[in-house]
Protein backbone atom coordinates (compact mmCIF):
# COMPACT_ATOMS: atom_id res chain seq x y z
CA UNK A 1 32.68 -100.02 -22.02
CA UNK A 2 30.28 -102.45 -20.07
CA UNK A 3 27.15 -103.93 -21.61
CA UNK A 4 24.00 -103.73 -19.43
CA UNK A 5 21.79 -106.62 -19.88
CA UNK A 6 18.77 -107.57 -18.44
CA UNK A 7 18.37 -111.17 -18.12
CA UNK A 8 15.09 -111.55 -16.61
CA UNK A 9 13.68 -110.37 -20.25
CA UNK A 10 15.51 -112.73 -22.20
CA UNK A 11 13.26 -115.43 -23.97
CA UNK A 12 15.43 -118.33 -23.34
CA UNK A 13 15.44 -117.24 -19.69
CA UNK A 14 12.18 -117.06 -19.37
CA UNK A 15 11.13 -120.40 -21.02
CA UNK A 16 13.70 -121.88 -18.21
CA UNK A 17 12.33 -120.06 -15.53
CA UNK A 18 8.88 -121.31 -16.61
CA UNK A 19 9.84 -124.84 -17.34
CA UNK A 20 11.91 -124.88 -14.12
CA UNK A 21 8.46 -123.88 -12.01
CA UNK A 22 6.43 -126.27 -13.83
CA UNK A 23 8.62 -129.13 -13.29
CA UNK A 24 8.73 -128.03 -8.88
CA UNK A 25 5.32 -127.59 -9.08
CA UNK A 26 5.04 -131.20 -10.40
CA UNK A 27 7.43 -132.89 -8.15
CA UNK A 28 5.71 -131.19 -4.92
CA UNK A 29 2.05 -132.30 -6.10
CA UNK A 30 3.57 -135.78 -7.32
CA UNK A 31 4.22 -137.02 -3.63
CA UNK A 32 1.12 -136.73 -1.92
CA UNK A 33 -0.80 -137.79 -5.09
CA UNK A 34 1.27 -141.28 -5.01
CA UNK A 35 0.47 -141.34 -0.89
CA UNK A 36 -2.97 -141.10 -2.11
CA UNK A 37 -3.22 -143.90 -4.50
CA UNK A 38 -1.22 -146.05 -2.11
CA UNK A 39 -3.53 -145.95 0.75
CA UNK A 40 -6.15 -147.31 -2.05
CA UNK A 41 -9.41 -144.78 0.22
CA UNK A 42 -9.07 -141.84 -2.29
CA UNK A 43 -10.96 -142.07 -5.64
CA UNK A 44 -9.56 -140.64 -8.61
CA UNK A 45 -12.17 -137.72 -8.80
CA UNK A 46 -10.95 -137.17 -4.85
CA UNK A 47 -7.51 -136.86 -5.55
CA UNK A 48 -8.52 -134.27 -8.64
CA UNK A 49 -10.74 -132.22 -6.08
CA UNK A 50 -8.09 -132.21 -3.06
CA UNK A 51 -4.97 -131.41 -4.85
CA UNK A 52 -6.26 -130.01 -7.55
CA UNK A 53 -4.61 -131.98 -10.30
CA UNK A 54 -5.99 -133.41 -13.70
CA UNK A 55 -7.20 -136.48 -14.03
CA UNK A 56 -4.42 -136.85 -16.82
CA UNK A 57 -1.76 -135.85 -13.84
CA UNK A 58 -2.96 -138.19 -11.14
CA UNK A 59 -3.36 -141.57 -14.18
CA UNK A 60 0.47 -141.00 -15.56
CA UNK A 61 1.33 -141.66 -12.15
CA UNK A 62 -0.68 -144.24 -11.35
CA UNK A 63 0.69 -145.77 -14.66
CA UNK A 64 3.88 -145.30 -14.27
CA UNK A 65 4.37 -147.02 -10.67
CA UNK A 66 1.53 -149.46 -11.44
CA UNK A 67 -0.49 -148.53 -8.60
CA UNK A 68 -4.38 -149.13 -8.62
CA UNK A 69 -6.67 -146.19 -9.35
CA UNK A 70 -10.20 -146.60 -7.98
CA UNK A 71 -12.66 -144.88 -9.97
């Protein structure tokens, strides 16, 4: 007798489907947001504004790689 089961309403699923998309949508904002502090033209409230980031986002970055954040 075969047991029908629909994953895509399992909780455990779901949480991994949901951390899975937050952690792509991180890495795909994360490169142009390091371009940005690099090139040292962009403030920090431009980089919020154009990729529309939080500040929070766009500082753990800069912290992490040591790159200068111009305010």
């Amino acid at each position: 007798m075969p047991i029908h089961y629909d994953i895509e309403t399992d909780e455990l699923y779901l949480e991994g489907y949901k951390k899975g998309y937050e952690e792509g949508f991180a890495q795909v904002k994360e490169q142009p947001v390091i371009n940005m502090l690099k090139c040292e033209r962009f403030t920090l409230r431009d980089i919020v504004e154009i990729m529309n980031v939080s500040e929070e986002f766009v500082l753990n970055i800069a912290q992490r790689l040591g790159l200068k954040v111009i305010y």
